[in-house]
Protein backbone atom coordinates (compact mmCIF):
# COMPACT_ATOMS: atom_id res chain seq x y z
CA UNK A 1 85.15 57.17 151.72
CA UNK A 2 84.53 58.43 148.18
CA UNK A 3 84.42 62.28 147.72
CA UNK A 4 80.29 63.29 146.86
CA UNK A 5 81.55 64.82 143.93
CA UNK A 6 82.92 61.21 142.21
CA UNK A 7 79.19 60.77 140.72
CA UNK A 8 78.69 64.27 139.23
CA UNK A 9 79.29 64.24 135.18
CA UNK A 10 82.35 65.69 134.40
CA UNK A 11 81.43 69.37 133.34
CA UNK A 12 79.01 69.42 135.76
CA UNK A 13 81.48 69.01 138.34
CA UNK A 14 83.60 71.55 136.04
CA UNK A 15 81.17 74.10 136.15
CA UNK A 16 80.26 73.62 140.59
CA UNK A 17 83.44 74.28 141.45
CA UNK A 18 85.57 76.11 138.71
CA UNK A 19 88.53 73.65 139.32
CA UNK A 20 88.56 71.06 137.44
CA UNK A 21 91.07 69.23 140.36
CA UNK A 22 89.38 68.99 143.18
CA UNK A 23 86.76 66.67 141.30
CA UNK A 24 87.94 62.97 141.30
CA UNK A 25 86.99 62.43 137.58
CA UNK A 26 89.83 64.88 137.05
CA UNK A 27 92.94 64.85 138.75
CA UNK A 28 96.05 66.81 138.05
CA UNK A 29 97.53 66.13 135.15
CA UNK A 30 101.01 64.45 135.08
CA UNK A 31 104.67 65.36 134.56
CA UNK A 32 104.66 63.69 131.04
CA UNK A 33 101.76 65.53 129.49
CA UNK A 34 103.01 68.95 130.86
CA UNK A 35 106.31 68.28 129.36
CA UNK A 36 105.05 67.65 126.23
CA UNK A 37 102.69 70.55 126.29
CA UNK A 38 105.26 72.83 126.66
CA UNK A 39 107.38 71.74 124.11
CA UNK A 40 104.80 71.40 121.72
CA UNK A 41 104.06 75.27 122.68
CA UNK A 42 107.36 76.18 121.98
CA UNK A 43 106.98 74.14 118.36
CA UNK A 44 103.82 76.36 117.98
CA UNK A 45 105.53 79.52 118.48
CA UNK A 46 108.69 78.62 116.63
CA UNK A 47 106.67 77.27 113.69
CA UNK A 48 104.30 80.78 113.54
CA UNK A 49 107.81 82.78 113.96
CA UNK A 50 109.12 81.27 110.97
CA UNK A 51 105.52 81.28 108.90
CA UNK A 52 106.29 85.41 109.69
CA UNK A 53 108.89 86.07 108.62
CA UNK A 54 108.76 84.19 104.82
CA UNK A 55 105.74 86.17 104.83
CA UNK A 56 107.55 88.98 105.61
CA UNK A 57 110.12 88.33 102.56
CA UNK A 58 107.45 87.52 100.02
CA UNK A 59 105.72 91.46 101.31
CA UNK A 60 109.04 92.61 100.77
CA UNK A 61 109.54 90.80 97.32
CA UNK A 62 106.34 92.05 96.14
CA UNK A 63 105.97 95.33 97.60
CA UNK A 64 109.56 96.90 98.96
CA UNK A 65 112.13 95.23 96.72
CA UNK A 66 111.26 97.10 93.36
CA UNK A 67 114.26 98.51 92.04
CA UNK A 68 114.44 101.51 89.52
CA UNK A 69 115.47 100.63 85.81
CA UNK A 70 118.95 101.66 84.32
CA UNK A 71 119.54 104.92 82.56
CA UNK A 72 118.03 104.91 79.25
CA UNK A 73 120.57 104.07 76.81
CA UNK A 74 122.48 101.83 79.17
CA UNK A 75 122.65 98.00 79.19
CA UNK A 76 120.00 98.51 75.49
CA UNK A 77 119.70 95.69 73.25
CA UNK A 78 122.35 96.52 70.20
CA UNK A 79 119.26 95.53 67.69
CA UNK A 80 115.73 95.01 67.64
CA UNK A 81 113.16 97.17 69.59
CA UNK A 82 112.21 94.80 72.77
CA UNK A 83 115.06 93.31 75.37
CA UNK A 84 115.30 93.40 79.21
CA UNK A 85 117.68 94.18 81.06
CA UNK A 86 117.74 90.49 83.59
CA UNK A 87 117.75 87.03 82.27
CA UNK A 88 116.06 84.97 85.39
CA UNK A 89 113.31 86.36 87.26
CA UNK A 90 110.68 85.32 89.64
CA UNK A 91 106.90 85.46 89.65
CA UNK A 92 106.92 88.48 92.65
CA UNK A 93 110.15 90.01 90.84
CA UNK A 94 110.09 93.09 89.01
CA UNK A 95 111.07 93.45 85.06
CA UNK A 96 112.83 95.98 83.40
CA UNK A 97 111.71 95.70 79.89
CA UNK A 98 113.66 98.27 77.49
CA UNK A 99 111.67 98.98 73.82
CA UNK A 100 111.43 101.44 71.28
CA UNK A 101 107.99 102.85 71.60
CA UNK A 102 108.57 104.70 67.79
CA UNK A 103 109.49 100.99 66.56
CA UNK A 104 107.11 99.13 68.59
CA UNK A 105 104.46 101.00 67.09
CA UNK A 106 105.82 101.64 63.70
CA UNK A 107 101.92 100.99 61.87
CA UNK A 108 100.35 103.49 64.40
CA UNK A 109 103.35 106.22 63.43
CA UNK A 110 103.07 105.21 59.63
CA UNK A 111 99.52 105.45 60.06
CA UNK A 112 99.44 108.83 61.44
CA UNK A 113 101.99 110.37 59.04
CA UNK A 114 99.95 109.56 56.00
CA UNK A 115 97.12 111.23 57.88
CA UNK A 116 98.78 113.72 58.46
CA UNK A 117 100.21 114.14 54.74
CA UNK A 118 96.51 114.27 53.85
CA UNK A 119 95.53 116.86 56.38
CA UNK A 120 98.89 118.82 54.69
CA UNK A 121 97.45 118.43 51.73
CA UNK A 122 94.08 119.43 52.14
CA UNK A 123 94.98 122.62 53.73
CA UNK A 124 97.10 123.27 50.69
CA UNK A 125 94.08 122.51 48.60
CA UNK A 126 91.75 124.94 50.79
CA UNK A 127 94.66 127.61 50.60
CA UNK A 128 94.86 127.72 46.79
CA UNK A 129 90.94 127.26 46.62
CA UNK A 130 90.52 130.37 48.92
CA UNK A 131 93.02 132.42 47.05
CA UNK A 132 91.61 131.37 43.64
CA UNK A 133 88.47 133.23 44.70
CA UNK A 134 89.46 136.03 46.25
CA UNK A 135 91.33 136.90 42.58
CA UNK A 136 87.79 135.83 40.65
CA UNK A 137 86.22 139.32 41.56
CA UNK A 138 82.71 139.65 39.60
CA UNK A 139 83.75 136.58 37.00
CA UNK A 140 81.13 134.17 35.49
CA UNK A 141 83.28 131.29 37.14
CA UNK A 142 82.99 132.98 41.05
CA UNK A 143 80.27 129.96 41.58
CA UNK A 144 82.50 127.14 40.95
CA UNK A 145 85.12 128.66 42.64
CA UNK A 146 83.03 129.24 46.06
CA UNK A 147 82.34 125.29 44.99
CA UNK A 148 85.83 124.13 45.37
CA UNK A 149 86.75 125.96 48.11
CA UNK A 150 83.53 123.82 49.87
CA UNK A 151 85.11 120.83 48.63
CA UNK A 152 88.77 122.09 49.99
CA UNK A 153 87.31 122.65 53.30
CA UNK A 154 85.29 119.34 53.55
CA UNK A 155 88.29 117.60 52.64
CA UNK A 156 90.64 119.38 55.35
CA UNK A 157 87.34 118.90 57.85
CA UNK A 158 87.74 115.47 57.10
CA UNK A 159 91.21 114.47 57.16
CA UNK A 160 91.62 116.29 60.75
CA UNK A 161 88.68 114.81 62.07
CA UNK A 162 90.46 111.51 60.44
CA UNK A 163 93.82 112.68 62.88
CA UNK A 164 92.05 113.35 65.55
CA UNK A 165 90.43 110.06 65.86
CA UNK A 166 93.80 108.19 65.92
CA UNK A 167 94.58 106.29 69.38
CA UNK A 168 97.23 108.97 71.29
CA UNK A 169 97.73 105.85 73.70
CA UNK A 170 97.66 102.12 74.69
CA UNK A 171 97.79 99.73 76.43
CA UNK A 172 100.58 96.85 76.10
CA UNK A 173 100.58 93.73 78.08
CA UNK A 174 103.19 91.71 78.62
CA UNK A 175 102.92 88.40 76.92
CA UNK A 176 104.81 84.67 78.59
CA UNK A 177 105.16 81.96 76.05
CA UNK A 178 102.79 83.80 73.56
CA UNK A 179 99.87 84.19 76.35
CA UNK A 180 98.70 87.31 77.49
CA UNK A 181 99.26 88.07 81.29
CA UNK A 182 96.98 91.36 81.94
CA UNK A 183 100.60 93.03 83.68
CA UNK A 184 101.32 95.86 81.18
CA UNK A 185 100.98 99.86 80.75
CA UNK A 186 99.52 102.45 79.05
CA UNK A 187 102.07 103.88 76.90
CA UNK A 188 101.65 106.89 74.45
CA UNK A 189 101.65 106.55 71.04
CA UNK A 190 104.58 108.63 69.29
CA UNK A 191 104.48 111.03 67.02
CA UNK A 192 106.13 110.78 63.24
CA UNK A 193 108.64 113.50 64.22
CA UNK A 194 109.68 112.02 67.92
CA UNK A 195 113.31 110.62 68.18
CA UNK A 196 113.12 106.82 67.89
CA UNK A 197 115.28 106.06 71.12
CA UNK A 198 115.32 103.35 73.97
CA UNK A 199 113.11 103.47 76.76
CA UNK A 200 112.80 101.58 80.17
CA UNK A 201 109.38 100.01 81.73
CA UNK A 202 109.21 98.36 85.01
CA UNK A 203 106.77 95.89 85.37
CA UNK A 204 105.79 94.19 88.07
CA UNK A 205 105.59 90.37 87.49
CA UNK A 206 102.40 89.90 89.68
CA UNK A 207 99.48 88.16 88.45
CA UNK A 208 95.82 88.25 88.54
CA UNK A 209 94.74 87.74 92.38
CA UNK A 210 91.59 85.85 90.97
CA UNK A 211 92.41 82.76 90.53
CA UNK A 212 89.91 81.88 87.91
CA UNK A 213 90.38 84.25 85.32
CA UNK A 214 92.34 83.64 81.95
CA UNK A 215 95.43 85.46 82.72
CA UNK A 216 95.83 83.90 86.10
CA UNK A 217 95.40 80.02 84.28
CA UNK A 218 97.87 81.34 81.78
CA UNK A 219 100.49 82.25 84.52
CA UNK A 220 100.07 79.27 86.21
CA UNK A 221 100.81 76.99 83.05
CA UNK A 222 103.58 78.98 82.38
CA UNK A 223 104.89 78.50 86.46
CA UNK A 224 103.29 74.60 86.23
CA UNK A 225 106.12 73.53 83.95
CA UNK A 226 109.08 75.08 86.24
CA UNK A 227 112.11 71.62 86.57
CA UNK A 228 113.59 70.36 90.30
CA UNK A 229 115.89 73.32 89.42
CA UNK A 230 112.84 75.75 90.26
CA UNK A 231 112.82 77.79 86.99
CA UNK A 232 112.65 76.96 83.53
CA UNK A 233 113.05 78.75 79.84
CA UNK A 234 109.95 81.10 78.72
CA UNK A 235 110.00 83.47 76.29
CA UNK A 236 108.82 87.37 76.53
CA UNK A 237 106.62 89.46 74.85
CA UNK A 238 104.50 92.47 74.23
CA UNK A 239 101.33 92.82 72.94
CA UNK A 240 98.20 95.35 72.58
CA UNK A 241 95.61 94.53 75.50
CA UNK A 242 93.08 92.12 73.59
CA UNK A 243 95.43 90.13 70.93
CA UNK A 244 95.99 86.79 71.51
CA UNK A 245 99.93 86.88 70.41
CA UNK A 246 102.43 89.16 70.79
CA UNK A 247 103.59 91.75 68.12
CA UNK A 248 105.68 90.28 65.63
CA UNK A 249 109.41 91.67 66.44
CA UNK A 250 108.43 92.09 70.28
CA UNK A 251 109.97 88.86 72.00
CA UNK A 252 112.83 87.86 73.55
CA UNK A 253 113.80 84.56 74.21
CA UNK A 254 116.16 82.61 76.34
CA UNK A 255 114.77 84.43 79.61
CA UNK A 256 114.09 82.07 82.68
CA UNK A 257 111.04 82.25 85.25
CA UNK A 258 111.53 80.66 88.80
CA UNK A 259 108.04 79.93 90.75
CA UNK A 260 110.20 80.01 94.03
CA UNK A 261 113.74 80.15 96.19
CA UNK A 262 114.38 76.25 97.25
CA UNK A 263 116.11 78.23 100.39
CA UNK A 264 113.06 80.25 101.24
CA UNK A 265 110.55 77.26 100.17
CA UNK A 266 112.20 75.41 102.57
CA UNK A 267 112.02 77.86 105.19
CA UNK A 268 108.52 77.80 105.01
CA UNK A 269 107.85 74.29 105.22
CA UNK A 270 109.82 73.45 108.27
CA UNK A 271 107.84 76.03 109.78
CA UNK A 272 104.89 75.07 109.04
CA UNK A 273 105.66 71.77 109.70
CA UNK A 274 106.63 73.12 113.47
CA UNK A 275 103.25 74.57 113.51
CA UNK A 276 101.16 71.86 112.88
CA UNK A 277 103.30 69.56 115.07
CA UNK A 278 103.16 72.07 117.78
CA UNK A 279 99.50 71.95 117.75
CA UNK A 280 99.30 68.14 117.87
CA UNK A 281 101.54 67.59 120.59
CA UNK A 282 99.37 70.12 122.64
CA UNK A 283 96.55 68.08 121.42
CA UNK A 284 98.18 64.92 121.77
CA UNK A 285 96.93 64.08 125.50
CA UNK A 286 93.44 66.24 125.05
CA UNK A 287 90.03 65.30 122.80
CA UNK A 288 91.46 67.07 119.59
CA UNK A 289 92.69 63.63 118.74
CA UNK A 290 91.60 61.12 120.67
CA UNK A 291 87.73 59.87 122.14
CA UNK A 292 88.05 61.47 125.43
CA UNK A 293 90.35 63.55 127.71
CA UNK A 294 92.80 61.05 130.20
CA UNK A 295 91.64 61.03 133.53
CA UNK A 296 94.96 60.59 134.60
CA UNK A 297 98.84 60.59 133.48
CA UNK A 298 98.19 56.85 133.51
CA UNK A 299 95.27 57.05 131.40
CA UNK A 300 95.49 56.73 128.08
CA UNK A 301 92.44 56.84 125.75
CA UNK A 302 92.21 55.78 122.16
CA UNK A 303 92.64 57.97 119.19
CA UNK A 304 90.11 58.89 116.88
CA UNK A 305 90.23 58.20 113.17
CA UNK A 306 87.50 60.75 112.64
CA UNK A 307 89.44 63.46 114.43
CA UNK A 308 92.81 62.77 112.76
CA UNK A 309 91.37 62.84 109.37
CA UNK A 310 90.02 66.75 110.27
CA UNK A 311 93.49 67.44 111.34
CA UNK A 312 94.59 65.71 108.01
CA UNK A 313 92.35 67.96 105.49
CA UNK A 314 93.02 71.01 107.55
CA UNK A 315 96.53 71.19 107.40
CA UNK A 316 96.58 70.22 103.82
CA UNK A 317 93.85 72.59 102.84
CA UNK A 318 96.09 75.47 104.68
CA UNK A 319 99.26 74.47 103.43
CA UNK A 320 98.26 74.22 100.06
CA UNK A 321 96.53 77.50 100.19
CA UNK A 322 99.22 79.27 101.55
CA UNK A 323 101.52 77.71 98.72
CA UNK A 324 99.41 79.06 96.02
CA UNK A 325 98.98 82.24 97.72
CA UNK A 326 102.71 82.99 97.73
CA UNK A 327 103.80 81.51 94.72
CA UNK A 328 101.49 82.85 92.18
CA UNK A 329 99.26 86.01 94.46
CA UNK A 330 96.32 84.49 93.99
CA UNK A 331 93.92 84.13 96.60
CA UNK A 332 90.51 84.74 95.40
CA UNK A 333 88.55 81.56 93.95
CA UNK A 334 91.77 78.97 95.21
CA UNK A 335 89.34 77.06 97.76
CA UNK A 336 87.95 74.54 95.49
CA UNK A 337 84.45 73.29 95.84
CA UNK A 338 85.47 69.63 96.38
CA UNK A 339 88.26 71.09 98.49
CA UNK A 340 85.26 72.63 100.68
CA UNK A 341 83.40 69.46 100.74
CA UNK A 342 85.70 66.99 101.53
CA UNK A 343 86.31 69.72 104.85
CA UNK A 344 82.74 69.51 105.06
CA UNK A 345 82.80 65.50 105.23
CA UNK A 346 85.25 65.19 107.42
CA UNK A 347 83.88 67.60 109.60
CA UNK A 348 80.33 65.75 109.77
CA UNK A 349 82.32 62.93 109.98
CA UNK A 350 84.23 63.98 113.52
CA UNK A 351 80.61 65.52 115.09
CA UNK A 352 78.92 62.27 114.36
CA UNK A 353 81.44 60.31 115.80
CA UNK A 354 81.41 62.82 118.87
CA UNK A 355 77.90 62.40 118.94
CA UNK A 356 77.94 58.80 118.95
CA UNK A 357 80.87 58.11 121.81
CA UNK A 358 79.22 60.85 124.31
CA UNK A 359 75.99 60.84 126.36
CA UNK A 360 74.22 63.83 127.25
CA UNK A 361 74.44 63.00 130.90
CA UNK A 362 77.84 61.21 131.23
CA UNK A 363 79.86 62.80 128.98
CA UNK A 364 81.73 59.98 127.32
CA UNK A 365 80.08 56.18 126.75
CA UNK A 366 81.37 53.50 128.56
CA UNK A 367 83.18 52.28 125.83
CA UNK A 368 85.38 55.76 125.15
CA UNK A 369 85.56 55.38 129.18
CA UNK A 370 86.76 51.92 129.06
CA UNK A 371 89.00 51.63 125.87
CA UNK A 372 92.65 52.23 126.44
CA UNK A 373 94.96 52.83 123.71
CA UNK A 374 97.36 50.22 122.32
CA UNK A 375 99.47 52.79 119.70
CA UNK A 376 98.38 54.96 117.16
CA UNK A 377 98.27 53.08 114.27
CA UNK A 378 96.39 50.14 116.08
CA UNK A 379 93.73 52.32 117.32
CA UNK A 380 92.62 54.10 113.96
CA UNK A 381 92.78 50.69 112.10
CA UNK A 382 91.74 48.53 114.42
CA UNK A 383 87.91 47.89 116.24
CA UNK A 384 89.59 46.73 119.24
CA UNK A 385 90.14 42.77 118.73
CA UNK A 386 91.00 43.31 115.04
CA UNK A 387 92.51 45.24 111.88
CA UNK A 388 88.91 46.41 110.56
CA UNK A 389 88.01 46.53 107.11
CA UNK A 390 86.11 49.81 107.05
CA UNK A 391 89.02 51.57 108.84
CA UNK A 392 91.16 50.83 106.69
CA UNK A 393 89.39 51.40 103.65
CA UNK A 394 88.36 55.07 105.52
CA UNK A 395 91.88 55.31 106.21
CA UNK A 396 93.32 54.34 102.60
CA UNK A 397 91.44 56.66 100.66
CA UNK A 398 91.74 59.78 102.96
CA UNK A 399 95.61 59.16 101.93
CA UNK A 400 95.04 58.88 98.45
CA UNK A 401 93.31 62.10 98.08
CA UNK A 402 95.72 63.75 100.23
CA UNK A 403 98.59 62.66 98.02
CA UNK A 404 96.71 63.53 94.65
CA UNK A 405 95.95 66.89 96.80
CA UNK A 406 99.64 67.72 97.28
CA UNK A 407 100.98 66.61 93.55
CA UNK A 408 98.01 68.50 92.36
CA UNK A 409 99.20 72.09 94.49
CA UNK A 410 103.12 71.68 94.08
CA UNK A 411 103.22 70.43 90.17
CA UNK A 412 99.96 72.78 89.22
CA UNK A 413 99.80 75.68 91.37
CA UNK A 414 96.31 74.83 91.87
CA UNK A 415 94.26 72.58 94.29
CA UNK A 416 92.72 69.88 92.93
CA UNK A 417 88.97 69.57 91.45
CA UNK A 418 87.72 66.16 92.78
CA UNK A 419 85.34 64.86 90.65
CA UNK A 420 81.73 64.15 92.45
CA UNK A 421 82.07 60.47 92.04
CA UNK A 422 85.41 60.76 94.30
CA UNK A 423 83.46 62.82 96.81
CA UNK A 424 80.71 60.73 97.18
CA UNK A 425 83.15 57.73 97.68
CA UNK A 426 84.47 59.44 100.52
CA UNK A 427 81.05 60.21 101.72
CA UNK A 428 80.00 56.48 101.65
CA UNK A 429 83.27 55.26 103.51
CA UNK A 430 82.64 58.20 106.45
CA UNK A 431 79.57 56.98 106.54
CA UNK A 432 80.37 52.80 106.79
CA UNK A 433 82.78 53.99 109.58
CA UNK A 434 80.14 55.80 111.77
CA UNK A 435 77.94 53.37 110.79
CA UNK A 436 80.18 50.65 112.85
CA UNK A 437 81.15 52.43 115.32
CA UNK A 438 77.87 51.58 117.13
CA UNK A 439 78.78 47.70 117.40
CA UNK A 440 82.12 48.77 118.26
CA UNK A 441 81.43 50.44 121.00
CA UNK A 442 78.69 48.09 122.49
CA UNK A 443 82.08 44.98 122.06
CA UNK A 444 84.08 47.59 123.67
CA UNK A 445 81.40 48.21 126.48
CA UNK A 446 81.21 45.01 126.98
CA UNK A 447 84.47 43.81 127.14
CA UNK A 448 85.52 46.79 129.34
CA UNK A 449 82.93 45.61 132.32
CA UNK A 450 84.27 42.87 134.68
CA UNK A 451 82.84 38.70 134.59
CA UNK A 452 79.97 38.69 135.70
CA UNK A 453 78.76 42.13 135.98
């Protein structure tokens, strides 16, 4: 005798009795899906222990790993007035730059000496100006005396005010293949009579965190042309805060940048690899990827091409925003809008095609209920008698964006900037699909009842 709860609706019968196995529509799930469960838990965790800890490093890379600078005067460049005191660094690494400041600024100190020759002078001027009157006494020629001594001290007033108004600091930026980079300091300016020795500056090779601003572009160009070796040649330079080059003198070439550690790029791949394959062997036997959840161990229900291509965009959309985040620190403005919107097709995309295989009162249609599975690659491509030219077309393109998606991110340190045309082609094949699914599922209904029913 059938139980009285093999006619209630699936979540209905959920929600009566809190246990989803005493209903018939849902008996215990088998030994096979439970095995794979676990293990893909066990992918999960290993995947998210790994993600951890190369986050860790690249915390510690940026933040703990910042070593002091040599002793001025050691490891110096023998000439010139701008060297360093490593030849390879990385884009989280920190750079000891030694320079002469007194060389470095040699027009501001040349500047300021003549100034302060004139100021010199001038005083002289008043001096002799001030004594030539007090020796006048009651003379005729007291008036143009008092007049020069105006002039003396208008001059002096003059030339100090002109010293005063000299910069006493700056700022210097540090310049990669002749672009600026905003990373710098504020160093003083020094004066005529300071010893022209070596000094050492660390800076901190960390970039812009918006993504869209100038200095963060530059950077990226600069990481963008990095070989298979992961580093490549640059040269070095400083510069005052708003020039376009460096100062003339102030490079140093034959330096080499590395974007990232093959070992530790690696490392973070396999686990995120782990975690997404984790996730989708927990999935693998529930509704994240296929029409419905099996009734049964036995059961085996089709997979959805709708809710494969979410997976699809989300783990490329975190994977490549993670990449960019770690290679260059940039994080604000990397979520392109056509990035967004091809999330937010595919998205639409999997609700409609929810929508459309479920009933309000029976949960799934009677063609998600009837269709069994006959692989995975037969089930997104084909509409159950045949390879189906709309799948495959939906199926095609969402893998031809993903690959320009991933050369974009790895070769550009940037994710990609569909054009609209490109997005509305991927609206218009979403939409075909949906748009068959309804005669799909009515052959499917069909050819799931028995003759004659």
């Amino acid at each position: 005798m059938p139980s009285r709860n093999s006619n209630l609706p699936p979540l209905a019968c959920e929600f009566r009795h809190r246990r989803p196995r005493r209903c018939d529509a849902h008996p215990k799930e088998g030994k096979s899906g439970t095995a794979m469960k676990r293990l893909g838990a066990w992918f999960a965790l290993i995947g998210v222990l790994v993600l951890v800890v190369v986050l860790g490093n690249t915390a510690y890379a940026i933040f703990g790993s910042q070593q002091a600078c040599p002793p001025v005067g050691r490891q110096a460049p023998a000439t010139g007035f701008v060297g360093t005191s490593d030849e390879k660094f990385g884009s989280n690494d920190q750079l000891c730059i030694a320079w002469r400041p007194k060389a470095y600024f040699a027009k501001e100190v040349q500047a300021q000496s003549e100034v302060e020759a004139l100021v010199t002078k001038a005083k002289a001027a008043r001096d002799a100006a001030d004594a030539a009157l007090a020796a006048t006494g009651a003379a005729t020629d007291r008036p143009a005396r008092e007049n020069a001594l105006k002039t003396a001290q208008t001059d002096l007033a003059s030339a100090e005010a002109k010293l005063s108004g000299l910069p006493k600091d700056a700022r210097v930026v540090l310049f990669v293949e002749d672009k600026p980079t905003e990373i710098g300091f504020v160093a003083r300016v020094p004066a005529p009579a300071d010893a022209d020795a070596w000094e050492w500056r660390p800076i901190p090779l960390r970039a812009s965190e918006d993504h869209n601003s100038e200095a963060a572009k530059a950077w990226r160009e600069v990481l963008g042309g990095v070989s298979l070796e992961g580093s490549r040649p640059v040269k070095v330079g400083l510069g005052d805060f708003e020039a376009k080059l460096p100062r003339r003198g102030a490079s140093i070439e034959g330096l080499k940048v590395s974007a990232f550690e093959y070992a530790w790029l690696a490392v973070g791949g396999v686990g995120f690899l782990l975690t997404m394959a984790g996730l989708v062997m927990l999935g693998w036997r529930t509704r994240m990827l296929r029409v419905r959840k099996p009734d049964s161990d036995e059961d085996n229900p089709i997979f959805s091409l709708a809710r494969l291509q979410m997976v699809w965009w989300f783990a490329l959309s975190l994977a490549g925003f993670l990449f960019v985040w770690l290679t260059t620190g940039q994080w604000i403005g990397v979520m392109t809008p056509a990035v967004v919107g091809l999330l937010g097709i595919s998205g639409v995309s999997g609700l409609a095609a929810v929508a459309i295989d479920t009933t309000p009162a029976t949960g799934p249609t009677a063609a998600a209920r009837g269709a069994q599975s006959s692989g995975f690659f037969a089930d997104i491509l084909s509409d159950g008698e045949t390879i189906a030219l709309h799948r495959v077309q939906m199926f095609a393109w969402t893998l031809v964006l993903g690959l320009i998606f991933v050369w974009t991110v790895v070769s550009k340190y940037t994710m990609p900037a569909f054009d609209p045309t490109l997005l509305a082609l991927s609206g218009i094949v979403n939409g075909l699909y949906l748009g068959f699914k309804f005669p799909e599922n009515k052959a499917t209904a069909a050819a799931a009842q028995p003759d004659g029913a």
